[in-house]
C-alpha atoms as a PDB file:
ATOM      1  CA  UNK A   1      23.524 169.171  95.674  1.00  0.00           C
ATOM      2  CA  UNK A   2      25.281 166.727  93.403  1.00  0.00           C
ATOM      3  CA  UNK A   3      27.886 169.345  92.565  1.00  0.00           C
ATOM      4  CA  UNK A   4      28.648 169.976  95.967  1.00  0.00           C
ATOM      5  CA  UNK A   5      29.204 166.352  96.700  1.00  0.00           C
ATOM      6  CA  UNK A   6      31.603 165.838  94.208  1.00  0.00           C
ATOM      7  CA  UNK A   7      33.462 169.298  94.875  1.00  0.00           C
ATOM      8  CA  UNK A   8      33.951 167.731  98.475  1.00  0.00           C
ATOM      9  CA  UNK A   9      35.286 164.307  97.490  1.00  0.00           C
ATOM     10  CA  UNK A  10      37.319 166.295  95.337  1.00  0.00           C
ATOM     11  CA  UNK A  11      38.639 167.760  97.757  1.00  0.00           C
ATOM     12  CA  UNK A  12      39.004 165.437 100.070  1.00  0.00           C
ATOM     13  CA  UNK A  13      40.680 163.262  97.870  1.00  0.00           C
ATOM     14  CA  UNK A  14      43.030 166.243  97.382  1.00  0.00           C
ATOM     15  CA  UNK A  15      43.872 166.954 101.251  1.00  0.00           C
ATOM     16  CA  UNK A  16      44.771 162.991 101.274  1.00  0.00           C
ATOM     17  CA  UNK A  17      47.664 163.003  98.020  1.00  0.00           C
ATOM     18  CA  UNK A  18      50.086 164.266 100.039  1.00  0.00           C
ATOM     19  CA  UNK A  19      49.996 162.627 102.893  1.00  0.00           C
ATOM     20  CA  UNK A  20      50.264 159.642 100.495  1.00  0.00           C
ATOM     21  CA  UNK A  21      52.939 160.845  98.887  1.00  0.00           C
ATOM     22  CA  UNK A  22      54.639 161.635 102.255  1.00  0.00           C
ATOM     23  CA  UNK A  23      53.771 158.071 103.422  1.00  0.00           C
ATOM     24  CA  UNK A  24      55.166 156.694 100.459  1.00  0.00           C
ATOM     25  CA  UNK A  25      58.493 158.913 100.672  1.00  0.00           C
ATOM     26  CA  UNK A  26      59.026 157.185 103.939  1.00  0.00           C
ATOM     27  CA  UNK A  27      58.559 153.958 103.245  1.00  0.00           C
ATOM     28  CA  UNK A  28      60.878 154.427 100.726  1.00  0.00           C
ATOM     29  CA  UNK A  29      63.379 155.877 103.014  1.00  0.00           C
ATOM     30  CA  UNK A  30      62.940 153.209 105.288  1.00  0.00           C
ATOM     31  CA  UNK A  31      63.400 150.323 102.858  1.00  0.00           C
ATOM     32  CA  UNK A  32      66.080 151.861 101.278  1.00  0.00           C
ATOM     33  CA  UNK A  33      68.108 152.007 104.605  1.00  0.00           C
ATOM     34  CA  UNK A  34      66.801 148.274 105.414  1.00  0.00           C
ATOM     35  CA  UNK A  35      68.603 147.422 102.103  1.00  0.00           C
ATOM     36  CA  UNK A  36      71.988 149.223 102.485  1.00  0.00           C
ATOM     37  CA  UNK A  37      72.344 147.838 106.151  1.00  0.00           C
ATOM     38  CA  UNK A  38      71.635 144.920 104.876  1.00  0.00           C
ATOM     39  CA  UNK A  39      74.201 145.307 102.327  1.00  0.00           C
ATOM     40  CA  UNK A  40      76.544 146.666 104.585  1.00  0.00           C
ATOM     41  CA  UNK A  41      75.968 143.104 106.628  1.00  0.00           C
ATOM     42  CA  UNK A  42      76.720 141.014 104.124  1.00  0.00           C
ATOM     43  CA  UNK A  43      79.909 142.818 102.914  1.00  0.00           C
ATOM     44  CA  UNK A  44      81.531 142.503 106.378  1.00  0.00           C
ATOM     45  CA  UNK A  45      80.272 139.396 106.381  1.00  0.00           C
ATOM     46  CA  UNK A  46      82.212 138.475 103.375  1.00  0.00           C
ATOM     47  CA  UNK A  47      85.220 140.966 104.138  1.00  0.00           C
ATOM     48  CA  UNK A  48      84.975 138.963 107.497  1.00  0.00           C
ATOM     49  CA  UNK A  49      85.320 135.163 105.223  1.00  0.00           C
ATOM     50  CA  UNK A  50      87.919 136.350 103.395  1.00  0.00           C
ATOM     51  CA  UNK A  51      90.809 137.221 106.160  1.00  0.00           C
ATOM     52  CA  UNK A  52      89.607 134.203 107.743  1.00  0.00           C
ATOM     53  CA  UNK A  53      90.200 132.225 104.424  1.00  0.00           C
ATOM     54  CA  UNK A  54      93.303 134.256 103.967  1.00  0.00           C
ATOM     55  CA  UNK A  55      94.616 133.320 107.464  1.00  0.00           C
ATOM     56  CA  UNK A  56      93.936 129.743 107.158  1.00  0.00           C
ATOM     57  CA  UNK A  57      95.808 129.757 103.506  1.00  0.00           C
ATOM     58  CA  UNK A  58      98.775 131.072 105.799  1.00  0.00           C
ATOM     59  CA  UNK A  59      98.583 128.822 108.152  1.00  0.00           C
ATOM     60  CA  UNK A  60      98.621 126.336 105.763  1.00  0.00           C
ATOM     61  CA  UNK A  61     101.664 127.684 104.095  1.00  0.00           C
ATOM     62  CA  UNK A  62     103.661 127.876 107.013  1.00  0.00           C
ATOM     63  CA  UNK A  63     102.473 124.262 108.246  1.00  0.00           C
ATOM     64  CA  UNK A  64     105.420 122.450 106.962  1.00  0.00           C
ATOM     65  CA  UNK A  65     107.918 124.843 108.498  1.00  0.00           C
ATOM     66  CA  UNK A  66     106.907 124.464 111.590  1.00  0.00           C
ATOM     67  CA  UNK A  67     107.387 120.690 111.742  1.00  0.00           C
ATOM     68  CA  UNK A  68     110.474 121.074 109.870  1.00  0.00           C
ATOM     69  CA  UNK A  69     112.968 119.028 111.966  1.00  0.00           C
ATOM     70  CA  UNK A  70     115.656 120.921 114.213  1.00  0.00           C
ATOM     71  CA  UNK A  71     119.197 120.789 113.034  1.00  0.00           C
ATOM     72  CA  UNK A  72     121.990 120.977 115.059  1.00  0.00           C
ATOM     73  CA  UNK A  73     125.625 120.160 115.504  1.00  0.00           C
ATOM     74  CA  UNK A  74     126.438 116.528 116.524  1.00  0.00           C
ATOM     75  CA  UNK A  75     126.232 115.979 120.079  1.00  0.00           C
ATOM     76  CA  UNK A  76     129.391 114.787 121.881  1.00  0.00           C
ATOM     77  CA  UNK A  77     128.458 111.412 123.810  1.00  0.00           C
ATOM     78  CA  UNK A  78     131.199 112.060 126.929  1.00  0.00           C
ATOM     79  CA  UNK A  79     131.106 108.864 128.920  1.00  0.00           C
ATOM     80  CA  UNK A  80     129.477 106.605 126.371  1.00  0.00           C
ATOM     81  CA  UNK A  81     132.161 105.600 123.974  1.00  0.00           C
ATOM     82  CA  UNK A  82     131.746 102.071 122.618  1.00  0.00           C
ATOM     83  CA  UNK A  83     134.561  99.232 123.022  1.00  0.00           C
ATOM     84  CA  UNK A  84     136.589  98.415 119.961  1.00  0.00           C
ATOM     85  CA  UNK A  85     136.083  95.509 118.101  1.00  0.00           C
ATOM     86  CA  UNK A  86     138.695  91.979 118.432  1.00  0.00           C
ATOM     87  CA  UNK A  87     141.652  93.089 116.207  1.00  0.00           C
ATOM     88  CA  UNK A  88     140.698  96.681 115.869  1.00  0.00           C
ATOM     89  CA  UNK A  89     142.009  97.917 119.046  1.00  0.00           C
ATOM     90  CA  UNK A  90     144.217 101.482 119.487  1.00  0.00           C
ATOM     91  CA  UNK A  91     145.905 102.128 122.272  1.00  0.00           C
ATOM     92  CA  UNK A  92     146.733 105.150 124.791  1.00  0.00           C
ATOM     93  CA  UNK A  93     147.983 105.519 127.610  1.00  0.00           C
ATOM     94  CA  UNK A  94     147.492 108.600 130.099  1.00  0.00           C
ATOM     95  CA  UNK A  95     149.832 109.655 132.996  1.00  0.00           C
ATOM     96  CA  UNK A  96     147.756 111.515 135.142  1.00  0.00           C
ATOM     97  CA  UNK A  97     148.757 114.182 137.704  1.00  0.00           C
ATOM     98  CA  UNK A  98     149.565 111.557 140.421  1.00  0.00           C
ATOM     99  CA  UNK A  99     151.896 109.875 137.900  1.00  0.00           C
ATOM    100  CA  UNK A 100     149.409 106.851 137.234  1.00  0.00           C
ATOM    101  CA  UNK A 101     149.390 105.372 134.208  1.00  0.00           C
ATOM    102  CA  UNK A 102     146.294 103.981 132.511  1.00  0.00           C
ATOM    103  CA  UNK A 103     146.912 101.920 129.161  1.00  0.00           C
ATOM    104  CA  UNK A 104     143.439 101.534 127.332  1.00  0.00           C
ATOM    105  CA  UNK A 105     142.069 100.124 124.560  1.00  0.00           C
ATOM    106  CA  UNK A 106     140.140 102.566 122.114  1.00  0.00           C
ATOM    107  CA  UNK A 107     138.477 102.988 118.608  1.00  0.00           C
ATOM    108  CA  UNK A 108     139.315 104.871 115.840  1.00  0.00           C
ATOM    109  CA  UNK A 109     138.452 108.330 115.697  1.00  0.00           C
ATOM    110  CA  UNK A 110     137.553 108.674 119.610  1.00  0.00           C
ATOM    111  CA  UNK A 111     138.933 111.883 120.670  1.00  0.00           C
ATOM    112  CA  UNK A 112     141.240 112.382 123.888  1.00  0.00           C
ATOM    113  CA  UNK A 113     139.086 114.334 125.827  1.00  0.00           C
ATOM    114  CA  UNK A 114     135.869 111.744 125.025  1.00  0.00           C
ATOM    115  CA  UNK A 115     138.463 108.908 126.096  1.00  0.00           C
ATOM    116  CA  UNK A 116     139.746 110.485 129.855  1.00  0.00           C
ATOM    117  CA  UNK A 117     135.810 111.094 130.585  1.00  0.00           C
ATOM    118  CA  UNK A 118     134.922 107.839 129.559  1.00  0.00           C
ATOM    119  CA  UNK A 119     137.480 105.925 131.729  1.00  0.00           C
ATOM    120  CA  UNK A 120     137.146 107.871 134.630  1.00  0.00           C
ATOM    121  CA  UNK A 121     140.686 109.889 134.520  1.00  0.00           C
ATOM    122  CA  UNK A 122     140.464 113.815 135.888  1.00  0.00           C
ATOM    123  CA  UNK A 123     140.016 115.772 132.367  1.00  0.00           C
ATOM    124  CA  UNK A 124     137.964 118.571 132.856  1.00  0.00           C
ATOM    125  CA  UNK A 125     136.422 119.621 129.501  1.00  0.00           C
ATOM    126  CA  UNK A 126     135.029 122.576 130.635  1.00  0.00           C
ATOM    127  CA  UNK A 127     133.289 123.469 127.266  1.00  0.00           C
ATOM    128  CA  UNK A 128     132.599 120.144 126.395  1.00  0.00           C
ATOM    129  CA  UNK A 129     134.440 119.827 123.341  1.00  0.00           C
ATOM    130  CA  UNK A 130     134.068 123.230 121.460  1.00  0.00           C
ATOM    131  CA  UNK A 131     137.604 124.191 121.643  1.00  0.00           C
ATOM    132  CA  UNK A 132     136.780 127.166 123.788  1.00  0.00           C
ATOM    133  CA  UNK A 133     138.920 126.707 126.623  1.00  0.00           C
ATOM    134  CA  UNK A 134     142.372 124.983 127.617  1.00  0.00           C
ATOM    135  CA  UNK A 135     140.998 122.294 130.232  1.00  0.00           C
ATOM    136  CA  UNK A 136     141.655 119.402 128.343  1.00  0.00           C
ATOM    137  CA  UNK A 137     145.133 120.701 127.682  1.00  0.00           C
ATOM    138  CA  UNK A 138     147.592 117.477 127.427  1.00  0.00           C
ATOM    139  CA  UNK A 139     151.145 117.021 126.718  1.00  0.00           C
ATOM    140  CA  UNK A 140     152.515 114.274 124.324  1.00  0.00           C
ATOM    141  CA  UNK A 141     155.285 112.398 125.436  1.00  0.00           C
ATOM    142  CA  UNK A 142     156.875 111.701 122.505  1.00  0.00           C
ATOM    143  CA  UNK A 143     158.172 114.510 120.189  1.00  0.00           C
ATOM    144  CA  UNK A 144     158.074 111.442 117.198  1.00  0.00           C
ATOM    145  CA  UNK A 145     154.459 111.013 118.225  1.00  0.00           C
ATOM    146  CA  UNK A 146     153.593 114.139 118.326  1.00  0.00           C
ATOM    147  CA  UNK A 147     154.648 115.174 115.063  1.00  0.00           C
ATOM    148  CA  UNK A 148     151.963 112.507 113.881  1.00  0.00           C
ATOM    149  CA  UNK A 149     149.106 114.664 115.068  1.00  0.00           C
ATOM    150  CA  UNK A 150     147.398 116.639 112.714  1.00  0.00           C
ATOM    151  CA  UNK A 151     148.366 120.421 113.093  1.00  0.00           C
ATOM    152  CA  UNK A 152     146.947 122.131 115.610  1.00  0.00           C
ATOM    153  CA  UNK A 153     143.729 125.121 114.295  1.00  0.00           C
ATOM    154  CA  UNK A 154     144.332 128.708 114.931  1.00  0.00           C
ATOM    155  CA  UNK A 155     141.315 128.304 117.336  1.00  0.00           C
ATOM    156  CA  UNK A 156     143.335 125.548 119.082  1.00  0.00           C
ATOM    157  CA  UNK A 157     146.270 127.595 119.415  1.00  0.00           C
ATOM    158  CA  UNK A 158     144.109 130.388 120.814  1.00  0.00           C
ATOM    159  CA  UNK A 159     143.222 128.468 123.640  1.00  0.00           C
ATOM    160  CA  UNK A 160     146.571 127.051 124.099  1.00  0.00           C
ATOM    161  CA  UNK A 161     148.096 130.434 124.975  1.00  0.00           C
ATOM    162  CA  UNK A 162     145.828 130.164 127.754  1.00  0.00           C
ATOM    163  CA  UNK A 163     146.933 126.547 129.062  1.00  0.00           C
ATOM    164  CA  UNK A 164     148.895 126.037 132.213  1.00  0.00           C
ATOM    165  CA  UNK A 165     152.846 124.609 132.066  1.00  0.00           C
ATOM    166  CA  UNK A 166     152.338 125.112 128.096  1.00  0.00           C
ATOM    167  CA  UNK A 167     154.779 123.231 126.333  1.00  0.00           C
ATOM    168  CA  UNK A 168     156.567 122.565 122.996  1.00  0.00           C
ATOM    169  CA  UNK A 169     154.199 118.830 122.602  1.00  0.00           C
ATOM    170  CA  UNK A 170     151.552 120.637 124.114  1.00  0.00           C
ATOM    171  CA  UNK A 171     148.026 120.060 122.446  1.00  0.00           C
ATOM    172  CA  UNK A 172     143.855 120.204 123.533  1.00  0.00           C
ATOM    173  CA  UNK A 173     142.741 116.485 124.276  1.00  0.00           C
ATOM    174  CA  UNK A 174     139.090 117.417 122.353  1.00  0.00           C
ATOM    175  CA  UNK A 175     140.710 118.506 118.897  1.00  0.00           C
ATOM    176  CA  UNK A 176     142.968 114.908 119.181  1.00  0.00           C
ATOM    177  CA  UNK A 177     141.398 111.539 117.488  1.00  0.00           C
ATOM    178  CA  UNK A 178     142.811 108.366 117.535  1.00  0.00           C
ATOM    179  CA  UNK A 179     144.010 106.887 114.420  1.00  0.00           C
ATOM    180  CA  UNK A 180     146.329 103.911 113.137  1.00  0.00           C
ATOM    181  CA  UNK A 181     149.426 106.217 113.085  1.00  0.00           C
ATOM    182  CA  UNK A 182     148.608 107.524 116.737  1.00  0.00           C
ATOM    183  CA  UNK A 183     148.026 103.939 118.033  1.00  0.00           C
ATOM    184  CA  UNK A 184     150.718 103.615 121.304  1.00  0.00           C
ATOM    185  CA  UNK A 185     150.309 107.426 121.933  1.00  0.00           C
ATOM    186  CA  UNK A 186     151.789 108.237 125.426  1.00  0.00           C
ATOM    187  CA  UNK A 187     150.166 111.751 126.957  1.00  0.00           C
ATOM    188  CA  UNK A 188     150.350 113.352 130.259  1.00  0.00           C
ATOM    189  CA  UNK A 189     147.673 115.348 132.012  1.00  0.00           C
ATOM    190  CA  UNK A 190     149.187 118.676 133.729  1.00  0.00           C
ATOM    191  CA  UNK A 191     149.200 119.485 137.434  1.00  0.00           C
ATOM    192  CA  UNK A 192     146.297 122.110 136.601  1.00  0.00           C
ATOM    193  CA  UNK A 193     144.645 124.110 134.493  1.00  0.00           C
ATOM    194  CA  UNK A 194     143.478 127.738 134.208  1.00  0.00           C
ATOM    195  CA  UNK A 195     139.776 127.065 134.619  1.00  0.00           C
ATOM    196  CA  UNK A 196     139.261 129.331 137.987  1.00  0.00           C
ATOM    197  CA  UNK A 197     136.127 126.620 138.991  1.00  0.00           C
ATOM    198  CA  UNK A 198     138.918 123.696 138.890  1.00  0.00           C
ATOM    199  CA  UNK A 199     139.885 122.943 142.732  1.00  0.00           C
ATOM    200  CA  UNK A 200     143.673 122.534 141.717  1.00  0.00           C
ATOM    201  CA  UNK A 201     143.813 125.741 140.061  1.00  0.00           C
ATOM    202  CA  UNK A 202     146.910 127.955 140.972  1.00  0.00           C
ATOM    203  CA  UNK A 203     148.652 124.262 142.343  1.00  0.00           C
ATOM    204  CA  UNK A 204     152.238 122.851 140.582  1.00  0.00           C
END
């Protein structure tokens, strides 16, 4: 009776190893997938920190550049040319296309073109001082006077192929500034100019 007792906990306790074992194979399973998702979390996680770090470090970098302050070429102030000082005073005078003359008092280093818009008198300046067209095209009076002037650019002469009535004394009002040896300078406007939005164009 004994002996058949023990032959059927024996057994029984054979029937339950493997399902043991099987449990156990499972749990492993399960915990060993827990771990690498978990795994595989935190490494995007991290892979995730760094770009973000590596971004910001970038941003950082580039920071100053984007604050760095615009440069440019000096703007030309047409219309607000200061007065000279007492005793410091050039003067030029402009014959406009009506034959008007206007005498004025001017600074050192103003430019022609700078001067007629300040004052009022009809100079177009269509490209506002960049010596890229022949609207502020002038012609000195005085031969004498007009050897005085600085030569004339190849860019200067490029647009003065283009100017109306050209002459021998002819020069671009924008690429002329006063000076102490140009002081009494005498200059007359033409009767038009070749910029086709200029209502006198095609006139003599």
């Amino acid at each position: 009776m004994s002996s058949a007792i023990a032959t059927g906990r024996m057994l029984s306790r054979l029937t339950k190893i493997p399902s043991l074992s099987l449990r156990g194979a499972v749990g492993k399973t399960v915990f060993l997938r827990s771990l690498s998702s978990t795994t595989d979390s935190s490494l995007r996680r991290s892979s995730f920190i760094s770009r973000k770090a590596a971004v910001q470090t970038n941003l950082s970098r580039q920071a100053p550049s984007s604050v760095r302050p615009f440069s440019a070429t000096a703007a030309s102030l047409h219309g607000h040319l200061a007065p000279p000082k007492p005793g410091e005073e050039l003067y030029i005078t402009f014959i406009d296309k009506e034959g008007d003359e206007h005498k004025l008092a001017v600074c050192k280093g103003d430019n022609l073109l700078e001067i007629a818009q300040t004052h009022d008198i009809e100079m177009e300046g269509a490209c506002e001082g960049s010596c890229a067209c022949s609207t502020c095209h002038i012609v000195v009076e005085d031969e004498a006077m007009y050897d005085k002037i600085p030569e004339a650019s190849d860019d200067e002469n490029d647009m003065l192929d283009l100017a109306f009535g050209l002459t021998e004394t002819s020069r671009l009002g924008c690429q002329i500034c006063m000076s102490k040896e140009l002081d009494g300078l005498r200059v007359k406007l033409p009767h038009a100019t070749r910029n086709m939005q200029a209502s006198n164009f095609g006139k003599k």
